[in-house]
Protein backbone atom coordinates (compact mmCIF):
# COMPACT_ATOMS: atom_id res chain seq x y z
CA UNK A 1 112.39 161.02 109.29
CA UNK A 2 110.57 157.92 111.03
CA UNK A 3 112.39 154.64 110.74
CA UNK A 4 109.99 151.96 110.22
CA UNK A 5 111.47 148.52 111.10
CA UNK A 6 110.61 144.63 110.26
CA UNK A 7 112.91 141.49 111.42
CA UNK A 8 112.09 137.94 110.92
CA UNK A 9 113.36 134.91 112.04
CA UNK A 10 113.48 131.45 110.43
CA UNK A 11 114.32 128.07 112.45
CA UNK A 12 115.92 125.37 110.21
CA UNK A 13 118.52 123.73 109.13
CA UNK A 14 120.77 120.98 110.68
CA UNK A 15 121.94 122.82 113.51
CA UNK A 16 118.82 125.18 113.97
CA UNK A 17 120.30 127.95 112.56
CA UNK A 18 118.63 131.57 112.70
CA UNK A 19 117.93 133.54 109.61
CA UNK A 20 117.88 137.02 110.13
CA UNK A 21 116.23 139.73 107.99
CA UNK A 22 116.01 143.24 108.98
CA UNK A 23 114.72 146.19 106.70
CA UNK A 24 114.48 149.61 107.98
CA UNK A 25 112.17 152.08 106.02
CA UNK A 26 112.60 156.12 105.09
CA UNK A 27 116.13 156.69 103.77
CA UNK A 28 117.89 153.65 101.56
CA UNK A 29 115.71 150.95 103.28
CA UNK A 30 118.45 148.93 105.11
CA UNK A 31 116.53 145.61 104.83
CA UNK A 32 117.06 145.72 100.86
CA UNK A 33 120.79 146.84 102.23
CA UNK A 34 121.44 144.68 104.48
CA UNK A 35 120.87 142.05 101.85
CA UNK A 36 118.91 140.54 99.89
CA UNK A 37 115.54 138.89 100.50
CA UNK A 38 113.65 139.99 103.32
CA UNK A 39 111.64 136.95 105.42
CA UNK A 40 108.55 137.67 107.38
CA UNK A 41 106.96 133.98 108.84
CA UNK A 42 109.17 132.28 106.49
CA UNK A 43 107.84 134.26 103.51
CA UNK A 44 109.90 136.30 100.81
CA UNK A 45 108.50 139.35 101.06
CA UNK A 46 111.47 141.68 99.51
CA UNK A 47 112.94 140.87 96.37
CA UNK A 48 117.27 140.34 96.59
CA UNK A 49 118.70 143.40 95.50
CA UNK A 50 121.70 143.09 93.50
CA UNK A 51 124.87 143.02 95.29
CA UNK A 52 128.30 144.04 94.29
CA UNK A 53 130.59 141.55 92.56
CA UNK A 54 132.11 140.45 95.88
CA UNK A 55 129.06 140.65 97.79
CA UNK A 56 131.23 142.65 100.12
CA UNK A 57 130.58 146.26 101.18
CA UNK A 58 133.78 148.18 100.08
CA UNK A 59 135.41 150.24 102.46
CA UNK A 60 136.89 153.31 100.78
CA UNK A 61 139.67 153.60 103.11
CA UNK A 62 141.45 150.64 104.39
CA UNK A 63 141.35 149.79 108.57
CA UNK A 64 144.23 152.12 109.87
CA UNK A 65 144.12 154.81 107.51
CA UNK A 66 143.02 157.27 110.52
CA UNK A 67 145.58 159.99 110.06
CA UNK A 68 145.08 161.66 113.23
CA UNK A 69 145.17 160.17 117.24
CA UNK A 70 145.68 156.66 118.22
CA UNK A 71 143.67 154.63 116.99
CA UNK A 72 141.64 157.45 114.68
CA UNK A 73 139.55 158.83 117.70
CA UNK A 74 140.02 162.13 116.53
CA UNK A 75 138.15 163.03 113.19
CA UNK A 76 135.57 160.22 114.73
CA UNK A 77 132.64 161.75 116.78
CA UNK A 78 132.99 162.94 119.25
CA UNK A 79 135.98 164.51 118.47
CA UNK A 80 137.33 164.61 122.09
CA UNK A 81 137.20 164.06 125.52
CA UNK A 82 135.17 167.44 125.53
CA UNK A 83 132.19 166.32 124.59
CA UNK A 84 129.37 165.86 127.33
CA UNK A 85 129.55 162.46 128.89
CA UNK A 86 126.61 160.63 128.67
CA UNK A 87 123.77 159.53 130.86
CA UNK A 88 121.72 156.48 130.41
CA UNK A 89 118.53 155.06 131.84
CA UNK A 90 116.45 152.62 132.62
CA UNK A 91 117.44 148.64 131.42
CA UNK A 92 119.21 147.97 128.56
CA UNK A 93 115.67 146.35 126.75
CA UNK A 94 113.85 149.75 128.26
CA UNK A 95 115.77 152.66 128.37
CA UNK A 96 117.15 155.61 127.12
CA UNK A 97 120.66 157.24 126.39
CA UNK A 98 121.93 161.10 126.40
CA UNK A 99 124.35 162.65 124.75
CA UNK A 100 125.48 159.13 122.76
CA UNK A 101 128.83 158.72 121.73
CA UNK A 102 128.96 157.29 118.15
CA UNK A 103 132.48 154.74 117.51
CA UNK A 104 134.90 155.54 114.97
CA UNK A 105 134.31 154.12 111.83
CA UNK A 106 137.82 152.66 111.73
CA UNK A 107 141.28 152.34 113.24
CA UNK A 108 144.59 150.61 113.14
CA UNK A 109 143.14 147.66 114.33
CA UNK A 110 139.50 148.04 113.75
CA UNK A 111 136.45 149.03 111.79
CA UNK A 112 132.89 148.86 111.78
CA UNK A 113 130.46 146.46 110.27
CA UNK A 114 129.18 148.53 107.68
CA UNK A 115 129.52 152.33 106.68
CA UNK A 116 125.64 152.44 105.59
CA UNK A 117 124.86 151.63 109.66
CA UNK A 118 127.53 153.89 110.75
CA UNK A 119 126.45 156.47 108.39
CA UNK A 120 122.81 155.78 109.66
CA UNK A 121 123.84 156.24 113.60
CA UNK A 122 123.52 152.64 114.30
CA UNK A 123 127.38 152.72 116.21
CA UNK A 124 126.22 154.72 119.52
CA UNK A 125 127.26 154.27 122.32
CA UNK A 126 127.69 155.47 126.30
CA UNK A 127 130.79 157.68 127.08
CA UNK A 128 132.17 154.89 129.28
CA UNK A 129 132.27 152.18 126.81
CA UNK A 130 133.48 154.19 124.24
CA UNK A 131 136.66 154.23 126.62
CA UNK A 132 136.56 150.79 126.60
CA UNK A 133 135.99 149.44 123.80
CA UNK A 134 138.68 151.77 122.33
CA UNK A 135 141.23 151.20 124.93
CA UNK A 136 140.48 147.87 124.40
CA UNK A 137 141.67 147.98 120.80
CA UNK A 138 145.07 150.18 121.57
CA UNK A 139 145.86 147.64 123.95
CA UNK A 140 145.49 145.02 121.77
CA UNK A 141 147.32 147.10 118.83
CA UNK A 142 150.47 147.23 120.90
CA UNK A 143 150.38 143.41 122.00
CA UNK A 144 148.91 141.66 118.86
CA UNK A 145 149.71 143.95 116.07
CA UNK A 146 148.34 141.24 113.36
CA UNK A 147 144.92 141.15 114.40
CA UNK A 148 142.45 143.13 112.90
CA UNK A 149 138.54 143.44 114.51
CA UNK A 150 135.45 144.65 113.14
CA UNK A 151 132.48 145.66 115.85
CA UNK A 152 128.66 145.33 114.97
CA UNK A 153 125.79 147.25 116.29
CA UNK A 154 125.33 149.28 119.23
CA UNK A 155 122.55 151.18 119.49
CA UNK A 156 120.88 154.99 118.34
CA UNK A 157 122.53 158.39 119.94
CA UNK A 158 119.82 158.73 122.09
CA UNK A 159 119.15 155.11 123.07
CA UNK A 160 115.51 153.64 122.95
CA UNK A 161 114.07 150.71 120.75
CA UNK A 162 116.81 149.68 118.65
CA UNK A 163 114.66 146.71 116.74
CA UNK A 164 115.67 144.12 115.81
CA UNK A 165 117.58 144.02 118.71
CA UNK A 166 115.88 143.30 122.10
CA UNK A 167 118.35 145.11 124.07
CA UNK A 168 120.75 147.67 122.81
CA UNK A 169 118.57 150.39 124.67
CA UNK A 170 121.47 152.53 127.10
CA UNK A 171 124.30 152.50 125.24
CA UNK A 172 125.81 149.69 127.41
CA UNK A 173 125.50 146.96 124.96
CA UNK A 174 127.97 146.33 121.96
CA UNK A 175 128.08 143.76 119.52
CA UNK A 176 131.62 142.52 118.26
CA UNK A 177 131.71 140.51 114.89
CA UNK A 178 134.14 137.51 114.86
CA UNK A 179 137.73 137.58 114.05
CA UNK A 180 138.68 135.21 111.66
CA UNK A 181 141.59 133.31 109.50
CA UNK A 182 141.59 132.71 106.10
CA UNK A 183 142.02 129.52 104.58
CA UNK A 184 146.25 130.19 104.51
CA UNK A 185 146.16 130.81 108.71
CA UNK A 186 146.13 134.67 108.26
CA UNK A 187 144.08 136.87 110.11
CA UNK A 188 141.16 138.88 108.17
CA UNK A 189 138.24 140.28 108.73
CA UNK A 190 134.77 139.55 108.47
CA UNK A 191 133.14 139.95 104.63
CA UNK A 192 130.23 141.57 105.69
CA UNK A 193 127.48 143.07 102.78
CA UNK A 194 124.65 143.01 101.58
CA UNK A 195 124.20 139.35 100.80
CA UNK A 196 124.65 138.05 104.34
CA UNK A 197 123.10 140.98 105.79
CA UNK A 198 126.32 142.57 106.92
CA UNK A 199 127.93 140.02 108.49
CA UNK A 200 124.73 138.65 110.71
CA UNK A 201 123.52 136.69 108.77
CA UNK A 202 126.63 134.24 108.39
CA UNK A 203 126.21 130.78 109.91
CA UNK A 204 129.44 128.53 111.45
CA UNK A 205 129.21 125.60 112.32
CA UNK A 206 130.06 124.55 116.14
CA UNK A 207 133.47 124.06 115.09
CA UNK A 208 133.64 128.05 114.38
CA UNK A 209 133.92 127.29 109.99
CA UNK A 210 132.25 128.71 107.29
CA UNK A 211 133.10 128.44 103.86
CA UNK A 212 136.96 128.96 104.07
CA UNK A 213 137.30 130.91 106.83
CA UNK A 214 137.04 130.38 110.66
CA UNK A 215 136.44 132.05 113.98
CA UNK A 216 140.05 133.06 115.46
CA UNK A 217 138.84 131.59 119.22
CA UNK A 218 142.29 132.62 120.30
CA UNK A 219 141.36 136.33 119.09
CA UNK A 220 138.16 136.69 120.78
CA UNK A 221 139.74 135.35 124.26
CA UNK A 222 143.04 138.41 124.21
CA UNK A 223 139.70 140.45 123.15
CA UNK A 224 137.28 139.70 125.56
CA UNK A 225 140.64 139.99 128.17
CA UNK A 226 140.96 143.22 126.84
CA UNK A 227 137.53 144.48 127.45
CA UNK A 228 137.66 143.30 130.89
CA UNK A 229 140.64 144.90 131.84
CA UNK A 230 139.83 148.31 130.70
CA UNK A 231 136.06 147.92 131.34
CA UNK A 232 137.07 147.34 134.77
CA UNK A 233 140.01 150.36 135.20
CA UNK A 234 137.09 152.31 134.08
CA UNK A 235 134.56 150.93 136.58
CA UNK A 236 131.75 149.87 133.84
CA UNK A 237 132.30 145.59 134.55
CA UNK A 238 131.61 143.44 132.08
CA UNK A 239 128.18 142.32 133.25
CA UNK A 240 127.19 140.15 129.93
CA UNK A 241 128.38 137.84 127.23
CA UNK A 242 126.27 136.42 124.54
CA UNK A 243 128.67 133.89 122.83
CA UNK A 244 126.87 130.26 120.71
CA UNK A 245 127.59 127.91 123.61
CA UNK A 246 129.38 125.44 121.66
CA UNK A 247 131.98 128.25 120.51
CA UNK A 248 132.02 129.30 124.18
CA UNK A 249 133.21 125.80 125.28
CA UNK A 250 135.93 126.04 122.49
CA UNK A 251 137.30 129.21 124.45
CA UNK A 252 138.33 127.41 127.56
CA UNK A 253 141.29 125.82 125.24
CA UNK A 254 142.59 129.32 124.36
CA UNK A 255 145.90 130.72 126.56
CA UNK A 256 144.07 133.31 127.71
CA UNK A 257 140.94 131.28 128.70
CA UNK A 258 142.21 131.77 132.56
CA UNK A 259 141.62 135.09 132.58
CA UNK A 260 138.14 135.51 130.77
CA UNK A 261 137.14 132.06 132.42
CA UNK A 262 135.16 134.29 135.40
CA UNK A 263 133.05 137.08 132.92
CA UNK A 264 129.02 135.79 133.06
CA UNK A 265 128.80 134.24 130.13
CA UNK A 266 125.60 132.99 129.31
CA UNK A 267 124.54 129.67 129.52
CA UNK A 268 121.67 129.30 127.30
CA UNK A 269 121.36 129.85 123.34
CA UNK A 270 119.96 133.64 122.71
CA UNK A 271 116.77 134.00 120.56
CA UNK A 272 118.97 134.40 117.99
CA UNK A 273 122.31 132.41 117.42
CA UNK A 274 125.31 134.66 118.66
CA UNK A 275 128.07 132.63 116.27
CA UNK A 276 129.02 135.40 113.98
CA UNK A 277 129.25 138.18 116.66
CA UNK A 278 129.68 137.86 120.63
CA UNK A 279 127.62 140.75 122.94
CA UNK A 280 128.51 142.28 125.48
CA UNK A 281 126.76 144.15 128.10
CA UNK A 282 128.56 146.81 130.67
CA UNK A 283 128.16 147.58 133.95
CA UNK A 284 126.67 151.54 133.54
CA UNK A 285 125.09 152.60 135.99
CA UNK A 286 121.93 153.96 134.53
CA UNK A 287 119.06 156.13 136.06
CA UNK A 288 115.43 155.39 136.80
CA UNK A 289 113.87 155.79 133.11
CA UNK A 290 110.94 158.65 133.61
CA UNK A 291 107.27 157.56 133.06
C-alpha cells in the first residue's frame, strides 16, 4: 500500500517554536494519529480526532516486561544475531538501506515512542546501530537502574524518503525522545499520543520545562556517553547530534559533560526545534547509492 505523506510547519510563539503536523495516508492515517489537527501553511486542514482520556497512547505491557534476553532483544525483530546484517547507501538525506533491522518495542529500560509507528515500521534501523543503541541501554541498565528512555523515529526497513524527516534515509540516524522528571524529582517517561503528536510536538522552554515535567539533562549526558562508547567499540562513531542549543549549553553542567564534551554537536538550530528529542547520526559506512 502507498504511503502518502504531508508535514507542516508553523513559526510562532515567544521562543519561535515549531509546530509539527505529520499525516500519513493508506492504513489508519497517522496524521489524524499522531494527533489532532493537521496544519498545512498555517491552515487547519484535518479536524482533531478524539484522543483518549489521558491523551497518552497506552502501552499494553509496561517497559521491562520482555520475558526473554537482556533487554527483550529476543521476541523483537530480528530475533538474533542471525539475521543478515545490513547494507546501506548513499547519504543519510539520499539513500537507501538493506535488510533493516527494526528496534524492540520495549525493554527494561526502554520503549518506543509509539506502538502505531512501530507497528507501521517506522523503528528501522542498520545492523550496527541496532548494537548500539541497545548496548547502549544494557549499559545504562546496569549503572543507572532508575532511568527509563523512550527512542523516536528511525527510519523504513529498506531506507529511502522517510518524510517528514529530511534525513533518516540509511538507517544511521535515530531519534531519542527526552528523559524526564516529574514534578516529585522521579524519573518518567515521555507522555507521548495523539494530542502532541507522539511526543514531537511538545515544546520546553530553554530551561528544559514543560508543564510539570522537565528534561533530565543529567540523563541525556550518561546517554549520549553511552552511545559513544559502544558506537565506538563497534566502529560506527557518533558523527551527529541535533540537540536545541540552549539545552545543549545546559549539558556542559552535567558530571558526565567531560566525556560527551568532544561528539559534533551542532551549532545551529535545525529546521525544526530538536527540544523534545536529540538525533543522532552514526558513522556507517554506506555504499555509492545506484543511479
Amino acid at each position: 500500500m502507498r504511503r502518502s505523506e504531508l508535514d507542516s510547519r508553523c513559526r510562532g510563539g515567544h521562543h519561535g517554536h515549531v509546530r509539527r503536523a505529520l499525516a500519513i495516508g493508506g492504513v489508519a492515517a497517522l496524521g489524524v494519529a499522531l494527533g489532532g489537527a493537521l496544519y498545512v501553511d498555517g491552515r487547519r486542514v484535518m479536524r482533531e480526532t478524539p484522543p483518549t482520556a489521558s491523551g497518552v497512547e497506552s502501552n499494553p505491557r509496561p517497559a521491562g516486561s520482555a520475558q526473554a534476553g537482556v533487554l527483550g532483544r529476543e521476541g523483537a525483530s530480528p530475533s538474533d544475531k542471525s539475521a543478515p546484517p545490513s547494507r546501506c547507501f548513499g547519504r543519510v538525506n539520499h539513500g537507501s538501506l538493506e535488510n533493516g533491522w527494526q528496534l524492540p518495542r520495549e525493554g527494561p529500560n526502554f520503549q518506543a515512542y509509539s506502538g502505531l509507528g512501530w507497528s507501521m515500521g517506522r523503528t528501522h534501523v542498520h545492523s550496527k546501530v541496532w548494537e548500539v543503541v541497545l548496548d547502549a541501554y544494557e549499559v545504562l541498565a546496569r549503572s543507572h537502574p532508575e532511568l527509563q528512555f523512550v527512542y523516536g523515529e528511525t527510519g523504513h526497513k529498506d531506507g529511502g524518503r522517510f518524510r517528514p524527516h529530511r534525513t533518516h534515509q540509511t538507517g544511521t540516524s535515530v531519534d531519542f525522545m527526552v528523559p524526564v522528571r516529574d514534578g516529585d524529582g522521579s524519573p518518567t517517561v515521555l507522555p507521548t499520543g495523539p494530542t502532541n503528536k507522539w511526543g514531537y510536538a511538545i515544546d520546553f522552554d530553554e530551561r528544559g520545562r514543560w508543564k510539570d515535567l522537565v528534561i533530565d539533562l543529567e540523563a541525556v549526558s550518561v546517554h549520549l556517553a553511552a552511545l559513544k562508547r559502544t558506537a565506538a567499540a563497534s566502529g560506527v562513531p557518533i558523527t551527529k547530534v541535533v540537540f536545541y542549543p540552549p539545552l545543549r549549553q545546559r549539558l556542559a553542567k552535567t558530571k558526565a559533560w567531560p566525556e560527551i564534551a568532544g561528539l559534533p554537536f551542532t551549532k545551529k538550530e535545525a529546521w525544526v526545534r530538536h527540544d523534545d528529542h536529540y538525533h543522532v547520526d552514526f558513522g556507517v559506512a554506506c555504499g555509492p547509492l545506484a543511479p
